[in-house]
Every structure is written in C-alpha cells, then in structure tokens.
PDB file of N, CA and C in Angstrom:
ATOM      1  N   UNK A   1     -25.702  18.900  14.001  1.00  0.00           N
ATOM      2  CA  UNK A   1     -24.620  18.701  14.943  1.00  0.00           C
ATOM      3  C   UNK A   1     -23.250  18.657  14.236  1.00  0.00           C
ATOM      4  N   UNK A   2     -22.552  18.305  12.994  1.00  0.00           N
ATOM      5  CA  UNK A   2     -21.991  18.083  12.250  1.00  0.00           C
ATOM      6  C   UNK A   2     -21.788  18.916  11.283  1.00  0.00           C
ATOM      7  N   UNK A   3     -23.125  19.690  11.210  1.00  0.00           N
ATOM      8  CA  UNK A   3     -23.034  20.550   9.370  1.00  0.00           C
ATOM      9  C   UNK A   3     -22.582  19.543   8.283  1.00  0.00           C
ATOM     10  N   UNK A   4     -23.174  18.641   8.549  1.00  0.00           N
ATOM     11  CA  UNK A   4     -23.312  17.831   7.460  1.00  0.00           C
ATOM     12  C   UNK A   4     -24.250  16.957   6.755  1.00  0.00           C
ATOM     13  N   UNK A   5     -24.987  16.267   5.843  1.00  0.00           N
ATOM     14  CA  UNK A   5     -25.678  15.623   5.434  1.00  0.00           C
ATOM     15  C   UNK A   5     -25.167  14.322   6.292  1.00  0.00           C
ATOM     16  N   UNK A   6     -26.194  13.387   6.698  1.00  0.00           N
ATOM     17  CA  UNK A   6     -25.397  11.315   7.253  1.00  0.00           C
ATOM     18  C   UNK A   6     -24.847  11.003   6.053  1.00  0.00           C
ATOM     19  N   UNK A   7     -24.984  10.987   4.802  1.00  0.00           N
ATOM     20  CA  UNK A   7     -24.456  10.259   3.773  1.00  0.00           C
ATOM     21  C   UNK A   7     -23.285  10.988   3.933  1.00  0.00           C
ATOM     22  N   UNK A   8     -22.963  12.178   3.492  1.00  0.00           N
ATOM     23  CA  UNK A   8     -21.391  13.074   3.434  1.00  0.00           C
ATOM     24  C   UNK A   8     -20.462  12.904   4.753  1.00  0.00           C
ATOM     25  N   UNK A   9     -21.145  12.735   6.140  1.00  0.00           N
ATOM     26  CA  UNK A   9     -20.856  12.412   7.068  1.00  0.00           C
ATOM     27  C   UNK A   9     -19.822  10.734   6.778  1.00  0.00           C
ATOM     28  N   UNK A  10     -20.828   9.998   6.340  1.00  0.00           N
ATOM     29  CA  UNK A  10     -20.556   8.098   6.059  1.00  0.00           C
ATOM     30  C   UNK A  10     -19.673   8.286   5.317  1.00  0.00           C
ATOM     31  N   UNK A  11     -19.593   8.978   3.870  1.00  0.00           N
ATOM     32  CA  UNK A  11     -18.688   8.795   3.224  1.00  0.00           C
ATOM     33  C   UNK A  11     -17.379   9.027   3.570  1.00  0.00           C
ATOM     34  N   UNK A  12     -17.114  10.179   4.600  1.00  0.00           N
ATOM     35  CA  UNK A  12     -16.094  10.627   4.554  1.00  0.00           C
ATOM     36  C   UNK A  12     -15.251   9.995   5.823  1.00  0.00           C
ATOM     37  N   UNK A  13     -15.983   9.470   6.362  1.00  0.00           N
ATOM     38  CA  UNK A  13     -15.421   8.381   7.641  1.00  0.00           C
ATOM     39  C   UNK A  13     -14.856   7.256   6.731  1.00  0.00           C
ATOM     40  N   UNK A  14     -15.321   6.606   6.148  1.00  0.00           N
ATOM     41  CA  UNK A  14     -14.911   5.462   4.796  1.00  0.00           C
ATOM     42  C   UNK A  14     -13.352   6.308   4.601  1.00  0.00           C
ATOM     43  N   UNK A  15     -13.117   7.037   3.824  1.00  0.00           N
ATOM     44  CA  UNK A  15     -12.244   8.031   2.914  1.00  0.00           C
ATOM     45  C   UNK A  15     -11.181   7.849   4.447  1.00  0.00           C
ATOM     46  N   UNK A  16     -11.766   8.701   5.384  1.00  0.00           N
ATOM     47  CA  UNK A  16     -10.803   8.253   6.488  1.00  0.00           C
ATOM     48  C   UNK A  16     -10.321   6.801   7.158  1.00  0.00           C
ATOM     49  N   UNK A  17     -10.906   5.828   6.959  1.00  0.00           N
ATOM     50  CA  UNK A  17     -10.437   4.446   7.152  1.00  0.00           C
ATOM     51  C   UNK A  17      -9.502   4.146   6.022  1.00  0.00           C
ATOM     52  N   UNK A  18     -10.299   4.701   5.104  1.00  0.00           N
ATOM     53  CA  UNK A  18      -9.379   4.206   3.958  1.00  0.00           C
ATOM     54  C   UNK A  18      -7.939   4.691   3.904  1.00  0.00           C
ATOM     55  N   UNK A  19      -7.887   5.764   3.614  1.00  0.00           N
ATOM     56  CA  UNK A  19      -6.511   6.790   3.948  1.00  0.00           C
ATOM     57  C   UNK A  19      -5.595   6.295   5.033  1.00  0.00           C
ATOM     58  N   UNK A  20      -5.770   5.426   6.299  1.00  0.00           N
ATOM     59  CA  UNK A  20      -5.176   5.534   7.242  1.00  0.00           C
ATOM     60  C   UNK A  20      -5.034   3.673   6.968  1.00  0.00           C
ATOM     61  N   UNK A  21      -6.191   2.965   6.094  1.00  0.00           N
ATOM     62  CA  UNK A  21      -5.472   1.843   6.111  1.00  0.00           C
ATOM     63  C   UNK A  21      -4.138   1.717   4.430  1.00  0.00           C
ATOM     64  N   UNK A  22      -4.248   2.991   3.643  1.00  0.00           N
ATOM     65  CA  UNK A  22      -3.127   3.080   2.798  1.00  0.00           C
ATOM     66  C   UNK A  22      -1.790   3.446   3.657  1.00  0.00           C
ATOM     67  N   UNK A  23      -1.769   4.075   4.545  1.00  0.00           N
ATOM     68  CA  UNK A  23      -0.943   3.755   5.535  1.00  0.00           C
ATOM     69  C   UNK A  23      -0.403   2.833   6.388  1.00  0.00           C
ATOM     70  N   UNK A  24      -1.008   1.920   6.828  1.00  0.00           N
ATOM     71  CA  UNK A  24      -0.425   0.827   7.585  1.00  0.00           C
ATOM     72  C   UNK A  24      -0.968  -0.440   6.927  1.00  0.00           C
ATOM     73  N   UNK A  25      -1.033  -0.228   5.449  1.00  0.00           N
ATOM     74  CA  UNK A  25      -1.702  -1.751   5.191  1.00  0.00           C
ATOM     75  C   UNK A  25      -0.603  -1.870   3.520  1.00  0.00           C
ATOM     76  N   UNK A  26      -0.056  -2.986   3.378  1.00  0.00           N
ATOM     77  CA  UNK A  26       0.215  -2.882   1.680  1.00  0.00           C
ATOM     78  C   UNK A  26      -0.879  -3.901   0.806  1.00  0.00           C
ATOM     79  N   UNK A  27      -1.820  -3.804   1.640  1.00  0.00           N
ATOM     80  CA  UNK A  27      -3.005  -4.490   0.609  1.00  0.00           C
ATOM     81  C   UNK A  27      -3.324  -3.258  -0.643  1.00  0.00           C
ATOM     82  N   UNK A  28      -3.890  -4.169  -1.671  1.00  0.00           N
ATOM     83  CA  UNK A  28      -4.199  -3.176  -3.224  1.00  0.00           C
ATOM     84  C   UNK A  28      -5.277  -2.659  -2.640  1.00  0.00           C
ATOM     85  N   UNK A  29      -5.090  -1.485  -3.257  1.00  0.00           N
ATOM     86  CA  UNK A  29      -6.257  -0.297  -3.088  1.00  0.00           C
ATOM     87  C   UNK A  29      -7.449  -0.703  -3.360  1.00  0.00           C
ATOM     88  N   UNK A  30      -7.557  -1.557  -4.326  1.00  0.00           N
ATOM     89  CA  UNK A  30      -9.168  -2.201  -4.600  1.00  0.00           C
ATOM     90  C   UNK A  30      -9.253  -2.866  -3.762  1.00  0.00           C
ATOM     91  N   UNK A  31      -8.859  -3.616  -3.116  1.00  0.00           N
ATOM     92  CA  UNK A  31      -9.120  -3.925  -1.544  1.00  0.00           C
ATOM     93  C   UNK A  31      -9.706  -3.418  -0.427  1.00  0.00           C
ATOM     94  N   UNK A  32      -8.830  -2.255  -0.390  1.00  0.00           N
ATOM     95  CA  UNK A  32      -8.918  -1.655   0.766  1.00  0.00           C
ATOM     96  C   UNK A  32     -10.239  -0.479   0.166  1.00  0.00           C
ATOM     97  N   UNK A  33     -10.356  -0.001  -1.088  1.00  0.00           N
ATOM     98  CA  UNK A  33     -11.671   0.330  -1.261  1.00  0.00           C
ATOM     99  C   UNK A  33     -13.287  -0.466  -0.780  1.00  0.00           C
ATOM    100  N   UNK A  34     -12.913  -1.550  -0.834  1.00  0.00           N
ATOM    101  CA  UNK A  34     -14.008  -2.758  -0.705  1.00  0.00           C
ATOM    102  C   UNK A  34     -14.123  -2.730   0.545  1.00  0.00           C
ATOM    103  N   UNK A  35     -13.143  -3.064   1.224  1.00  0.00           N
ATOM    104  CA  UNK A  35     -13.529  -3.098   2.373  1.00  0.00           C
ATOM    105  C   UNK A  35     -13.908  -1.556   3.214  1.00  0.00           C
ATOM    106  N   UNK A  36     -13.928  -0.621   2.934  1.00  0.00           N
ATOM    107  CA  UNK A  36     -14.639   0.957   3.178  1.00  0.00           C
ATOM    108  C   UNK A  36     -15.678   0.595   2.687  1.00  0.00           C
ATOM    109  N   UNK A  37     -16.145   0.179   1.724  1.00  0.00           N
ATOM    110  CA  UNK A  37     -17.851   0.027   1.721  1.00  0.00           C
ATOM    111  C   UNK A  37     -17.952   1.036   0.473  1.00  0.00           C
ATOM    112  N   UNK A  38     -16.932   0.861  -0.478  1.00  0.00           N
ATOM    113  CA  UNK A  38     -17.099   1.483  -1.370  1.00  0.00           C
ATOM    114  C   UNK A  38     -17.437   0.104  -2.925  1.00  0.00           C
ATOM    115  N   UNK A  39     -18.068   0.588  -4.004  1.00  0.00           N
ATOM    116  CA  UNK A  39     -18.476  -1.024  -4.617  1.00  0.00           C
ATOM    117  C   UNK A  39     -17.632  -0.769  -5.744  1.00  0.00           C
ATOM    118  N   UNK A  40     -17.392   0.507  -6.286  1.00  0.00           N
ATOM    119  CA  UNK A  40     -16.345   0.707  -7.619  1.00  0.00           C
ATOM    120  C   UNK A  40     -14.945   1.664  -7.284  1.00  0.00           C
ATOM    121  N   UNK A  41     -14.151   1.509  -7.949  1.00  0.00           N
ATOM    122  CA  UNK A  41     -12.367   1.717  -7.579  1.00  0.00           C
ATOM    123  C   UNK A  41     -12.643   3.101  -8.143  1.00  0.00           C
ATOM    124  N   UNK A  42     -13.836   3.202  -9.220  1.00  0.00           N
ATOM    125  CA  UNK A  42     -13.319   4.628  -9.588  1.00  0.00           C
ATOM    126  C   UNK A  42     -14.271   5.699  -9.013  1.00  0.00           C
ATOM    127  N   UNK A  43     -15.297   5.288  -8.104  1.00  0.00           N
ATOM    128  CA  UNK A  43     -16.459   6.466  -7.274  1.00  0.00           C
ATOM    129  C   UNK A  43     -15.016   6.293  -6.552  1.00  0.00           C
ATOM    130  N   UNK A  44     -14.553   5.547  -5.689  1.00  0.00           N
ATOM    131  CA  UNK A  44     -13.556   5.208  -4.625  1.00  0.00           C
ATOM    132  C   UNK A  44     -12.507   6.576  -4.783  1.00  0.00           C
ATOM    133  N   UNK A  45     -12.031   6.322  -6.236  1.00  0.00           N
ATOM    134  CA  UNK A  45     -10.818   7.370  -6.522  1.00  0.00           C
ATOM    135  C   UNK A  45     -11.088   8.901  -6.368  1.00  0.00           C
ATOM    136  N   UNK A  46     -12.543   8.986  -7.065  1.00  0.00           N
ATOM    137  CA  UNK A  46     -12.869  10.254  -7.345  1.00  0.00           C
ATOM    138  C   UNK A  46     -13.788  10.568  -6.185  1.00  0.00           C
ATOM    139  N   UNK A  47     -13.945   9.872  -4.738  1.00  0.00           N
ATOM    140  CA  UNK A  47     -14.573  10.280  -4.045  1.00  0.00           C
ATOM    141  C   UNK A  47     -12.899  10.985  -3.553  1.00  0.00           C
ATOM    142  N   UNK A  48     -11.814   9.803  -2.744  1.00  0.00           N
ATOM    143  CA  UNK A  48     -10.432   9.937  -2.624  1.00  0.00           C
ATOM    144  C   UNK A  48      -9.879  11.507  -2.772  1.00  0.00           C
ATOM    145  N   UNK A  49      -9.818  11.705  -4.225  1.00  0.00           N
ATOM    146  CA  UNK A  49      -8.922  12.402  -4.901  1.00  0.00           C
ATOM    147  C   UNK A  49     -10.017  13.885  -4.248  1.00  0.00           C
ATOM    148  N   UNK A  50     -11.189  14.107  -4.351  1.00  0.00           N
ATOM    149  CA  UNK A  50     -11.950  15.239  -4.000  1.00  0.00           C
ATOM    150  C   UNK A  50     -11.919  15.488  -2.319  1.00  0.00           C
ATOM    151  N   UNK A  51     -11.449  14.545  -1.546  1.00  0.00           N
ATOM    152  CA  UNK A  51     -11.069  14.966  -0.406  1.00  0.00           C
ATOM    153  C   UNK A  51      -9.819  15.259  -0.031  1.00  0.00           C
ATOM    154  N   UNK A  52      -8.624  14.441  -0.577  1.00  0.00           N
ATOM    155  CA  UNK A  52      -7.220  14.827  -0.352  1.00  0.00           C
ATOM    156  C   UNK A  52      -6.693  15.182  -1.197  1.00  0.00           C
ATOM    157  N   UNK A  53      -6.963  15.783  -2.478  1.00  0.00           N
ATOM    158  CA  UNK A  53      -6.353  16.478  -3.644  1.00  0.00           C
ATOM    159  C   UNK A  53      -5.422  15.574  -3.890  1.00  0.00           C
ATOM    160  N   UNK A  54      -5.419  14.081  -4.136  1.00  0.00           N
ATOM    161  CA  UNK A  54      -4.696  13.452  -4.189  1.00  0.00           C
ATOM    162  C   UNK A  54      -5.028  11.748  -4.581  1.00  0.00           C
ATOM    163  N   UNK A  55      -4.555  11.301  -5.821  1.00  0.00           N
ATOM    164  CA  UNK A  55      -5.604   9.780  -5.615  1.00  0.00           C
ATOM    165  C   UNK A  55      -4.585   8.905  -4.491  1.00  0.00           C
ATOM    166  N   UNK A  56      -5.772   7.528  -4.394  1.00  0.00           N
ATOM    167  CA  UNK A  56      -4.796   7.218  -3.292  1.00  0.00           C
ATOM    168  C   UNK A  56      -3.370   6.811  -3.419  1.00  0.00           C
ATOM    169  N   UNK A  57      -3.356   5.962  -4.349  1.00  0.00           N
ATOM    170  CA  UNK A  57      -1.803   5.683  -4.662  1.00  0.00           C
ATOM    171  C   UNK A  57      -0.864   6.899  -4.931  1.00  0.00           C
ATOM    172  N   UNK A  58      -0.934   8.130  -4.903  1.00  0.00           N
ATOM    173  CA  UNK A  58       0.049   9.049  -4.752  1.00  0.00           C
ATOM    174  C   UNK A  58      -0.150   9.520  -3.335  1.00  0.00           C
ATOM    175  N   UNK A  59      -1.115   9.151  -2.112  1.00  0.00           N
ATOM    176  CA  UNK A  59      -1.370   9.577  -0.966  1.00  0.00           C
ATOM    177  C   UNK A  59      -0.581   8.537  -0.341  1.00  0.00           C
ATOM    178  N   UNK A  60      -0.691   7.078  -0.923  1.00  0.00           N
ATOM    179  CA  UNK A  60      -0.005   6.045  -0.097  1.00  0.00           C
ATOM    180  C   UNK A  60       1.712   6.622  -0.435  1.00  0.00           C
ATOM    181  N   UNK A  61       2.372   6.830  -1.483  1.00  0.00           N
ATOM    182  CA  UNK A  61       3.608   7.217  -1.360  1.00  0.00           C
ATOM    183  C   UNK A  61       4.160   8.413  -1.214  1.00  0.00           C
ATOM    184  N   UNK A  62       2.950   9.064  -1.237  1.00  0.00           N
ATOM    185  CA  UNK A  62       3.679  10.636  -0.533  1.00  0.00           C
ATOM    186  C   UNK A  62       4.129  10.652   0.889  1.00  0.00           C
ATOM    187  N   UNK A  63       2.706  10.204   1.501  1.00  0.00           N
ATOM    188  CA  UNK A  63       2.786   9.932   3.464  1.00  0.00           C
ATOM    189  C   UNK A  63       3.437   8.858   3.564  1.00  0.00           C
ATOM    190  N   UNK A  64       3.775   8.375   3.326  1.00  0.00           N
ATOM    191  CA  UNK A  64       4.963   6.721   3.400  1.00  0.00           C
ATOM    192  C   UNK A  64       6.597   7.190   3.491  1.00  0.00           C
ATOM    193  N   UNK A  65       6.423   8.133   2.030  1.00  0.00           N
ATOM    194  CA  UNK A  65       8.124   8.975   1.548  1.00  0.00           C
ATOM    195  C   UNK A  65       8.356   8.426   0.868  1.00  0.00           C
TER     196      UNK A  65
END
C-alpha cells in the first residue's frame, strides 16, 4: 500500500516529527531525537541527514532563516 517496508515506513514518520519539531521547538536535538524514538544522536543524524540532505541543526537554521 505504501511501497514501503513498516520499519522504513516508522522510521521516516519519526524523521518527520522530528523535522517539524526542529521547527517549532528550541529544545536540543538530542532531545528531540529521544523523543522520535530514536536511542543514539548519531543513527538520529545519519538517519536525518539521508533523508533531507541535511543534518538537523543546519535544517533547523536553514527553515527558521
């Protein structure tokens, strides 16, 4: 239904909470990784960075300005 694996599906809903709470949240990214349901900052980054060509802290101040 998706063309996707549930895990690639899960992850990338996470990646999207996450992304949208670097937007309206100034909590630290290891935070806001944790709370996505992610357990290390750097699967977190390098999951991050492989979906938005971008890690998050240059995603939080690019889309911010």
């Amino acid at each position: 239904m998706f063309n996707d694996t549930p895990a690639n599906y899960i992850k990338n809903k996470k990646l999207e909470k996450a992304a949208e709470l670097l937007l309206i949240s100034d909590e630290r990214i290891t935070d806001i990784a944790f709370q996505c349901g992610f357990n290390e900052l750097a699967t977190f980054t390098k999951s991050f960075s492989d979906k938005y060509n971008m890690t998050p802290s240059h995603y939080r101040q690019k889309v911010r300005g």
